[in-house]
Structures are given as C-alpha cells and as structure tokens.
PDB file of N, CA and C in Angstrom:
ATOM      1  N   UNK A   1     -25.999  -5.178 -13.795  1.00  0.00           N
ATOM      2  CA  UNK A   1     -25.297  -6.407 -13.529  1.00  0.00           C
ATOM      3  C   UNK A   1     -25.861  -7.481 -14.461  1.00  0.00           C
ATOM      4  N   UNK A   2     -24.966  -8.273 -15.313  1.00  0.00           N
ATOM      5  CA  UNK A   2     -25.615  -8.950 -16.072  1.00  0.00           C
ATOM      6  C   UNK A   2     -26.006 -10.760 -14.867  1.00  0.00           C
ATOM      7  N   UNK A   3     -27.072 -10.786 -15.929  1.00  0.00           N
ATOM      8  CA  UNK A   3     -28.022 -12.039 -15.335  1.00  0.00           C
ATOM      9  C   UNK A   3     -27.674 -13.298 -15.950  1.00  0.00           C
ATOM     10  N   UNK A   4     -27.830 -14.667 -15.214  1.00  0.00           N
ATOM     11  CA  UNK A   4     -27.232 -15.674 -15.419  1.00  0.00           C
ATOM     12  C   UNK A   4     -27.973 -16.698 -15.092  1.00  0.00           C
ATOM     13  N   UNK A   5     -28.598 -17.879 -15.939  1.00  0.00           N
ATOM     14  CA  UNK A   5     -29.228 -18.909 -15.340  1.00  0.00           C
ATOM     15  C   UNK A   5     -28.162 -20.170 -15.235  1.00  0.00           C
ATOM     16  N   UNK A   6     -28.120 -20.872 -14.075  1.00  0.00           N
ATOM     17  CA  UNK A   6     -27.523 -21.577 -13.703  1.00  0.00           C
ATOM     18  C   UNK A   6     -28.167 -22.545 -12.778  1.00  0.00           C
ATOM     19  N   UNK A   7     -27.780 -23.875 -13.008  1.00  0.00           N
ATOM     20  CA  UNK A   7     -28.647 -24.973 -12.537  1.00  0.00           C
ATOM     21  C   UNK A   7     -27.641 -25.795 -11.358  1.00  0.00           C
ATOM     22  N   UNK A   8     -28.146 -26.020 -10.658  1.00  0.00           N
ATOM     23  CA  UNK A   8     -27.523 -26.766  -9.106  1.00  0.00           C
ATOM     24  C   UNK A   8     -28.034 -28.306  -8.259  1.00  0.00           C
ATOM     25  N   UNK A   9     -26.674 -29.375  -8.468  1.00  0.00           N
ATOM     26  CA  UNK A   9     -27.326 -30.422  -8.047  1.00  0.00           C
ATOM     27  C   UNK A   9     -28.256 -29.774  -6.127  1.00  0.00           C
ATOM     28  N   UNK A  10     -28.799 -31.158  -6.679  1.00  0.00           N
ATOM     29  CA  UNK A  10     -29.898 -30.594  -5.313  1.00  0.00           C
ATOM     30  C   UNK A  10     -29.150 -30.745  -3.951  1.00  0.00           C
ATOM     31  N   UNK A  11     -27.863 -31.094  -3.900  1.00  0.00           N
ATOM     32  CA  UNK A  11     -27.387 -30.907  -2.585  1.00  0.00           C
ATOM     33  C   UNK A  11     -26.637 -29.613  -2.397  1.00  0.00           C
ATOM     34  N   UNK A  12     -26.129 -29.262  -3.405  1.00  0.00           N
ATOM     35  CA  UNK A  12     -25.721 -27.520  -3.417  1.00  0.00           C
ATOM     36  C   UNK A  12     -27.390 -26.708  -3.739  1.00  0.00           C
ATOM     37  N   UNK A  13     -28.038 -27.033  -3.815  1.00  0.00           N
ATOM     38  CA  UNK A  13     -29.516 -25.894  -4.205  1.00  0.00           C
ATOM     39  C   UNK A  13     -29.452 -26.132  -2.413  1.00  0.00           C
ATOM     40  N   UNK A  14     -30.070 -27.355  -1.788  1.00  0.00           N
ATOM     41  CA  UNK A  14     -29.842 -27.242  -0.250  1.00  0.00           C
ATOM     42  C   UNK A  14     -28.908 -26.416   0.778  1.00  0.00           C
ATOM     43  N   UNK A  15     -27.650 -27.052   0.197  1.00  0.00           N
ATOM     44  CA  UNK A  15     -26.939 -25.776   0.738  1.00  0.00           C
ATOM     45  C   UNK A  15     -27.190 -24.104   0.655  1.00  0.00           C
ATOM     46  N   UNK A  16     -27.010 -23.737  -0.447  1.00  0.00           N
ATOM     47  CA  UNK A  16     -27.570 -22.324  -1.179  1.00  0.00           C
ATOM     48  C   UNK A  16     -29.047 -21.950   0.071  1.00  0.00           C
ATOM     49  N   UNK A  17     -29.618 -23.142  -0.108  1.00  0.00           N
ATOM     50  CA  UNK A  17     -30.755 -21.970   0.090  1.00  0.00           C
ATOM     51  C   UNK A  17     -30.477 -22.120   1.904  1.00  0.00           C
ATOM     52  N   UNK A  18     -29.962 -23.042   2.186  1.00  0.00           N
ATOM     53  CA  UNK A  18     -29.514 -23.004   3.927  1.00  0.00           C
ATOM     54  C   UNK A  18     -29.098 -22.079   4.055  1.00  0.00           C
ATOM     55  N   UNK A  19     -27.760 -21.312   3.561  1.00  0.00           N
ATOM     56  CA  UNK A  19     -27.224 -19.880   3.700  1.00  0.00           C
ATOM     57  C   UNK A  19     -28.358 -18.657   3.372  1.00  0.00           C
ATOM     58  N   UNK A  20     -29.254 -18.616   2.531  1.00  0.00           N
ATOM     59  CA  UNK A  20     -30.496 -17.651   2.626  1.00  0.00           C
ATOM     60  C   UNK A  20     -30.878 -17.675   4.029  1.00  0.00           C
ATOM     61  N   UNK A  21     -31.289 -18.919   3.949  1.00  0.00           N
ATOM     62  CA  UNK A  21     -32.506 -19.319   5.283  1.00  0.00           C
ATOM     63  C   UNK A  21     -31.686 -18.702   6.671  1.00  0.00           C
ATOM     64  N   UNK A  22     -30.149 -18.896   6.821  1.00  0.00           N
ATOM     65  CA  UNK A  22     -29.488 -18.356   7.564  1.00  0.00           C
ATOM     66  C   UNK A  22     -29.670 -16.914   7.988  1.00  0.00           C
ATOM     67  N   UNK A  23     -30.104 -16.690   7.195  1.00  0.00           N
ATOM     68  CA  UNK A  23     -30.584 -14.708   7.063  1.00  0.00           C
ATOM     69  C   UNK A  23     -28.978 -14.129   6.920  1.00  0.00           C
ATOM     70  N   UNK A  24     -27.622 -14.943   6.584  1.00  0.00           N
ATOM     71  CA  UNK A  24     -26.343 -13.993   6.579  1.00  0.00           C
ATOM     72  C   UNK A  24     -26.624 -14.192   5.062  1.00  0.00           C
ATOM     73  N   UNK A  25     -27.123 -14.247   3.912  1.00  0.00           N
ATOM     74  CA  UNK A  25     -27.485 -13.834   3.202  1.00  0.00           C
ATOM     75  C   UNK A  25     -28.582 -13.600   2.344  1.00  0.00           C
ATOM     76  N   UNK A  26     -29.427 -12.567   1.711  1.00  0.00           N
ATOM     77  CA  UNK A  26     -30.681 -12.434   1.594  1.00  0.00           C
ATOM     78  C   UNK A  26     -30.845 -13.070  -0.081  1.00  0.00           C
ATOM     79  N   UNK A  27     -29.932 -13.528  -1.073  1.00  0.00           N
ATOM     80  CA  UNK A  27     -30.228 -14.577  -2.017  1.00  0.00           C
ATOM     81  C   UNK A  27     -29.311 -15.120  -2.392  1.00  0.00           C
ATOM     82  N   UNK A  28     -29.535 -16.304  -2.952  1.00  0.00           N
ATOM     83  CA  UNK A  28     -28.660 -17.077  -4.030  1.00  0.00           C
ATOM     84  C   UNK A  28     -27.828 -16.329  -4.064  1.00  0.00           C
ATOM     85  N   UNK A  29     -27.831 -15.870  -5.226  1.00  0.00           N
ATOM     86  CA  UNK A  29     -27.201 -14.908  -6.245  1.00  0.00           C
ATOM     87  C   UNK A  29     -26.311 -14.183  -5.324  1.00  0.00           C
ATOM     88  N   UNK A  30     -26.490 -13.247  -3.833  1.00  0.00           N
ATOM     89  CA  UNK A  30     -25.350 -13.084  -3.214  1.00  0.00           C
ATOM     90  C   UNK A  30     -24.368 -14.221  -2.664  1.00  0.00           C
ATOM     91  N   UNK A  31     -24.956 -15.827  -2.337  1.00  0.00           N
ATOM     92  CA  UNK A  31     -24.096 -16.594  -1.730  1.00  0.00           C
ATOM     93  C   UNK A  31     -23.264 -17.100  -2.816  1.00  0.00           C
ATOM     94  N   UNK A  32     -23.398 -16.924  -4.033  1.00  0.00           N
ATOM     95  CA  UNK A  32     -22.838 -17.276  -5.207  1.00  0.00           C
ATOM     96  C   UNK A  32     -21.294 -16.302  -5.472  1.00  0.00           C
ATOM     97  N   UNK A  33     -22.195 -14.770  -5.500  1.00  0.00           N
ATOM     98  CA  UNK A  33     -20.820 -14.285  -5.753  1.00  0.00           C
ATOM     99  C   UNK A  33     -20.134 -13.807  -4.613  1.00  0.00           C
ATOM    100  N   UNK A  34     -20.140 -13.975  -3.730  1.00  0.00           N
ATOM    101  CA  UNK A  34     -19.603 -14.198  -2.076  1.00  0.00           C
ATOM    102  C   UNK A  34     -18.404 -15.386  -2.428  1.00  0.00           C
ATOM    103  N   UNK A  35     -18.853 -16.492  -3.060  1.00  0.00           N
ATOM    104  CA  UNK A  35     -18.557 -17.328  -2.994  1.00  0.00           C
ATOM    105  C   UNK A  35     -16.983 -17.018  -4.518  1.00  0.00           C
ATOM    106  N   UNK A  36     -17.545 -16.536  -5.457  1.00  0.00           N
ATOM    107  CA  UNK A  36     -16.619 -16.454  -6.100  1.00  0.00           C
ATOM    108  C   UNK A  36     -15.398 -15.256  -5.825  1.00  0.00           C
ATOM    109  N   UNK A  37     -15.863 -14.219  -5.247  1.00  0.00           N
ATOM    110  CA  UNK A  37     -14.910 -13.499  -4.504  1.00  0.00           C
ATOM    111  C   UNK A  37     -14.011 -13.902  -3.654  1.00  0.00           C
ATOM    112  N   UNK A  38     -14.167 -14.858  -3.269  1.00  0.00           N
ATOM    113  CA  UNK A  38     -13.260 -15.415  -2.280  1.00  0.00           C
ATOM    114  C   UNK A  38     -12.397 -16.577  -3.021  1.00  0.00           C
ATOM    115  N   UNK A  39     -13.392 -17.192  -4.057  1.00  0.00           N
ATOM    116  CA  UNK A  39     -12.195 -17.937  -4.995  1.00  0.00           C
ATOM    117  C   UNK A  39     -11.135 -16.931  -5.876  1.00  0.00           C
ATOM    118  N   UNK A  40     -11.944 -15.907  -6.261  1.00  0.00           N
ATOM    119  CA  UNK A  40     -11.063 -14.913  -6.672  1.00  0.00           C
ATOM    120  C   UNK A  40      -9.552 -14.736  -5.978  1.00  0.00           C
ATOM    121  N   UNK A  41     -10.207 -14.271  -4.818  1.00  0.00           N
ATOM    122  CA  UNK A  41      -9.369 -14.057  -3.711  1.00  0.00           C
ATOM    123  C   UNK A  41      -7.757 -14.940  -3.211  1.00  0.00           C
ATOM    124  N   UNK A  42      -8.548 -15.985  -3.032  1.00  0.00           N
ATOM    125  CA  UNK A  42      -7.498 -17.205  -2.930  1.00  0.00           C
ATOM    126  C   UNK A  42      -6.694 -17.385  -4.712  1.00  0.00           C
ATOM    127  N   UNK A  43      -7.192 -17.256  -5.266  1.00  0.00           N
ATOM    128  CA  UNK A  43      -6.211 -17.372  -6.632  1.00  0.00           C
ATOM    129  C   UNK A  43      -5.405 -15.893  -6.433  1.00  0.00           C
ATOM    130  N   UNK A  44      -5.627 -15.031  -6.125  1.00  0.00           N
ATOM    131  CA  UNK A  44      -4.775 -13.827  -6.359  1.00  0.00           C
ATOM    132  C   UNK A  44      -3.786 -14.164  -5.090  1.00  0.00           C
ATOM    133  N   UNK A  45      -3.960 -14.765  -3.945  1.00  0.00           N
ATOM    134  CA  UNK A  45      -3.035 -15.272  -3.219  1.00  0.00           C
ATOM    135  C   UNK A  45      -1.935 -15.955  -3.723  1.00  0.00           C
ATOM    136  N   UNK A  46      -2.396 -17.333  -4.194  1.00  0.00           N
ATOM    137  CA  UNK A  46      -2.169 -18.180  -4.837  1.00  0.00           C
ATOM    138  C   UNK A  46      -1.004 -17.599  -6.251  1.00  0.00           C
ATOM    139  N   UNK A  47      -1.381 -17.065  -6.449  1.00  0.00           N
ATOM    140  CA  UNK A  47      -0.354 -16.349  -7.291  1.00  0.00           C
ATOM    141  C   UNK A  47       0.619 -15.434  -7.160  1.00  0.00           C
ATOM    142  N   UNK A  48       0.178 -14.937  -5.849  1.00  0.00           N
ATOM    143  CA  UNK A  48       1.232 -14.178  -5.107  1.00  0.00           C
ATOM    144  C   UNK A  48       2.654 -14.997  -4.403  1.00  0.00           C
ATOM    145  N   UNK A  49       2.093 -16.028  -3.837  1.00  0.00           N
ATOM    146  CA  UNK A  49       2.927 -16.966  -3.352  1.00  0.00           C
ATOM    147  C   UNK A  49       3.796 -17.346  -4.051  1.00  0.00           C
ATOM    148  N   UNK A  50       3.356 -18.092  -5.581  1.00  0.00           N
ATOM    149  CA  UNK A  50       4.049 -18.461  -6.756  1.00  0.00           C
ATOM    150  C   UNK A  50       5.452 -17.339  -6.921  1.00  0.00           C
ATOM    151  N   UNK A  51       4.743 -15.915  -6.979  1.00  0.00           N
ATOM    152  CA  UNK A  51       5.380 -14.959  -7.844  1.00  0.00           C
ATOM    153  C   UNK A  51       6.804 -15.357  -6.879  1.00  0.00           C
ATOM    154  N   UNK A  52       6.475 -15.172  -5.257  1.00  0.00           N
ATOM    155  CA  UNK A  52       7.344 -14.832  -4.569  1.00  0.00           C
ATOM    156  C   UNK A  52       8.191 -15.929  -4.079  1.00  0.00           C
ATOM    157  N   UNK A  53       7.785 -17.233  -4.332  1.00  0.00           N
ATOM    158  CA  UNK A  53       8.707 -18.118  -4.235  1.00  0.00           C
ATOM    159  C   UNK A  53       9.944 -18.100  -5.411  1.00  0.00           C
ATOM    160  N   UNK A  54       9.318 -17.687  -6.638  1.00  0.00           N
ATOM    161  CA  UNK A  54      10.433 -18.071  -8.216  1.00  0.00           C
ATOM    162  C   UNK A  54      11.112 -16.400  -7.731  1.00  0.00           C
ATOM    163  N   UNK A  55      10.782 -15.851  -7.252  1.00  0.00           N
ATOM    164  CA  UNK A  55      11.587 -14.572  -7.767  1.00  0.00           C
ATOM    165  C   UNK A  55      12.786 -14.560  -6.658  1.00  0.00           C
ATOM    166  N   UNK A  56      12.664 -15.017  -5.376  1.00  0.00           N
ATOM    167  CA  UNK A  56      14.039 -15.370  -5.092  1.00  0.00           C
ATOM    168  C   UNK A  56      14.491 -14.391  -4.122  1.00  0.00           C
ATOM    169  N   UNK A  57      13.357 -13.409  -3.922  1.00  0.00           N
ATOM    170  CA  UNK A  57      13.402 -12.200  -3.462  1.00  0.00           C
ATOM    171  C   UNK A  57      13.551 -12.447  -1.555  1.00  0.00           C
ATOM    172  N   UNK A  58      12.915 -13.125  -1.538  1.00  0.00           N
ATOM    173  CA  UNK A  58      12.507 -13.496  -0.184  1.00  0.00           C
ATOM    174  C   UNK A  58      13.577 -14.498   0.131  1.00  0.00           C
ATOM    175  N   UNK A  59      13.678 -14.537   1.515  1.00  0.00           N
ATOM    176  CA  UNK A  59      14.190 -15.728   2.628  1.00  0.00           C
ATOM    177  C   UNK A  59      12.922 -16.368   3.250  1.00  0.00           C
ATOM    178  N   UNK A  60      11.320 -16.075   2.983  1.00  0.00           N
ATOM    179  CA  UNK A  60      10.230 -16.166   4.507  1.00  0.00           C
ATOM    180  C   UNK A  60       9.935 -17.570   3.348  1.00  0.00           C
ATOM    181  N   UNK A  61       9.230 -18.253   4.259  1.00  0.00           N
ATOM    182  CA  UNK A  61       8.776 -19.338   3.540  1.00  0.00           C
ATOM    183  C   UNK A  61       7.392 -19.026   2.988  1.00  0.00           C
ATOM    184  N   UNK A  62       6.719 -20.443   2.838  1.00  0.00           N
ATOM    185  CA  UNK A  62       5.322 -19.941   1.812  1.00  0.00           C
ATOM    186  C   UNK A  62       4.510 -19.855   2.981  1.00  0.00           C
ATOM    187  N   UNK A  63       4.565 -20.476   4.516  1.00  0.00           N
ATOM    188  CA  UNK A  63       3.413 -19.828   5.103  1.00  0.00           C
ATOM    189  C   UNK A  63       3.648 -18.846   6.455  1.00  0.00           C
ATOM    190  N   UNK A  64       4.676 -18.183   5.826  1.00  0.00           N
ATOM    191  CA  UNK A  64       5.108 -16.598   6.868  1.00  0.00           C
ATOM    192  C   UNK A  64       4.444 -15.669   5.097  1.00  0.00           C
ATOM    193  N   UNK A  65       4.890 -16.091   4.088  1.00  0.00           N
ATOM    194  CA  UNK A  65       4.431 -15.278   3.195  1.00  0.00           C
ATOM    195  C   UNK A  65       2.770 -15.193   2.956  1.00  0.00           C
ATOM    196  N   UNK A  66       2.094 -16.178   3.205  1.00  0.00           N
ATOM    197  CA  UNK A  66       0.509 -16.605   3.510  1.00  0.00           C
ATOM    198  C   UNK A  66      -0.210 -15.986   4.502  1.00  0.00           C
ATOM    199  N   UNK A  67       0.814 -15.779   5.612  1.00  0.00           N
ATOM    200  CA  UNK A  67       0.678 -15.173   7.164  1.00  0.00           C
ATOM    201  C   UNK A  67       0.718 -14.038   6.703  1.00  0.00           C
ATOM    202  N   UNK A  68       1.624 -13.066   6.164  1.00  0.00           N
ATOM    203  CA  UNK A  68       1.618 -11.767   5.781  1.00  0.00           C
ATOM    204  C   UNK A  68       0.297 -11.392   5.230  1.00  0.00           C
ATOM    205  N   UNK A  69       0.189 -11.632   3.964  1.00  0.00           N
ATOM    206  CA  UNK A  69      -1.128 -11.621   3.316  1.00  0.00           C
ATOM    207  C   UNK A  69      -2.210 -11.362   3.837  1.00  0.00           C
ATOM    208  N   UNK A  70      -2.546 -12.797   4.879  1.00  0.00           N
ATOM    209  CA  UNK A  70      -3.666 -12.545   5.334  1.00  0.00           C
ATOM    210  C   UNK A  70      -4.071 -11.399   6.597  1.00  0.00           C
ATOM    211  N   UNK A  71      -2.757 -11.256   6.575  1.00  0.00           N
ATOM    212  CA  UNK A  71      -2.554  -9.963   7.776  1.00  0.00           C
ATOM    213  C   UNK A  71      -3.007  -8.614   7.056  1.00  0.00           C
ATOM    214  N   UNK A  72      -2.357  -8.412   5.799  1.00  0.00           N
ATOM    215  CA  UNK A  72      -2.831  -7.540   4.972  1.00  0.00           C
ATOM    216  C   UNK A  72      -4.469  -7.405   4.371  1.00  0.00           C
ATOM    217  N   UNK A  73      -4.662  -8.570   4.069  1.00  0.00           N
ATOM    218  CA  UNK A  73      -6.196  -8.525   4.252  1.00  0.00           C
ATOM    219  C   UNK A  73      -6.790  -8.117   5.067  1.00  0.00           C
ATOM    220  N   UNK A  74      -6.764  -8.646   6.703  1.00  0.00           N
ATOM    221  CA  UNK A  74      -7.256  -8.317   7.089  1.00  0.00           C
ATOM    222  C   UNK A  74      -7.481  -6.727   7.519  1.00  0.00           C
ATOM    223  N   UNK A  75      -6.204  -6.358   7.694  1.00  0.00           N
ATOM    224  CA  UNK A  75      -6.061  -5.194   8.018  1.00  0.00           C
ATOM    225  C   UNK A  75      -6.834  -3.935   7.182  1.00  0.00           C
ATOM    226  N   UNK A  76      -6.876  -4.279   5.504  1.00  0.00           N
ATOM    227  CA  UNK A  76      -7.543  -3.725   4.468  1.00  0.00           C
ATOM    228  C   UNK A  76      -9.174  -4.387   4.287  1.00  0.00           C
ATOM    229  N   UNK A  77      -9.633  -4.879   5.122  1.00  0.00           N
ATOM    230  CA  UNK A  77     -10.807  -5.364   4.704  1.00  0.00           C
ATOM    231  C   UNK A  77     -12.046  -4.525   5.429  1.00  0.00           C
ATOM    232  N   UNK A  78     -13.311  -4.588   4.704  1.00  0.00           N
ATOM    233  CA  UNK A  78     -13.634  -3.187   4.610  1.00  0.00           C
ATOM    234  C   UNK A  78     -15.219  -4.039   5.570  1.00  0.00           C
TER     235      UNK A  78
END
C-alpha cells in the first residue's frame, strides 16, 4: 500500500485522533480511508442519480431512486 504524508489543521488531527481513542478505529490512516470510501461511495451514488435522471428511463424520483440504492447497499454490504 503506498504511503502518504499528510498534514492536518489541529481541529481535524483532534478529531482523527478522537476516532482512534474511540477504539472503532485502531489508526489515522484507517479513519482516513474509511473516510474516503465513503466519499467514494457517495460520488458513485451521486452519479448514479445523475445517470438516471437524464436518461429518462425512470418515472421514481431522485429520492425513491436514493432509497433504492441505499437499500442495495445495504443489502450488499459486507
């Protein structure tokens, strides 16, 4: 896994290390990419929504189509 130095105002280093200290995660570096997985996440939504509003395909609106999704997530989440 490649390595990365990265610097954090001191109210996100506080935060960060609150979520360690939490013990739901054991470093940084996991609350980080926790953190970008889920931005990941929401953009691949986010783009799903898009696709399915322009394509015309649908009658459901954007948050029965949001509702689906996250139904699908959940249902697939591991």
């Amino acid at each position: 896994m490649p390595r990365q130095s990265i610097s954090f105002t001191s109210p996100n280093n506080e935060w960060l290390k609150a979520q360690v200290d939490s013990e739901e995660f054991t470093s940084k570096s996991e609350v980080v990419n926790d953190l970008i997985r889920k931005a990941r996440e929401i953009e691949s939504i986010s783009m799903r929504l898009i696709h399915a509003e322009q394509s015309g395909f649908t009658e459901d609106t954007r948050a029965q189509i949001l509702a689906k999704i996250k139904d699908e997530a959940r249902r697939n989440a591991v």
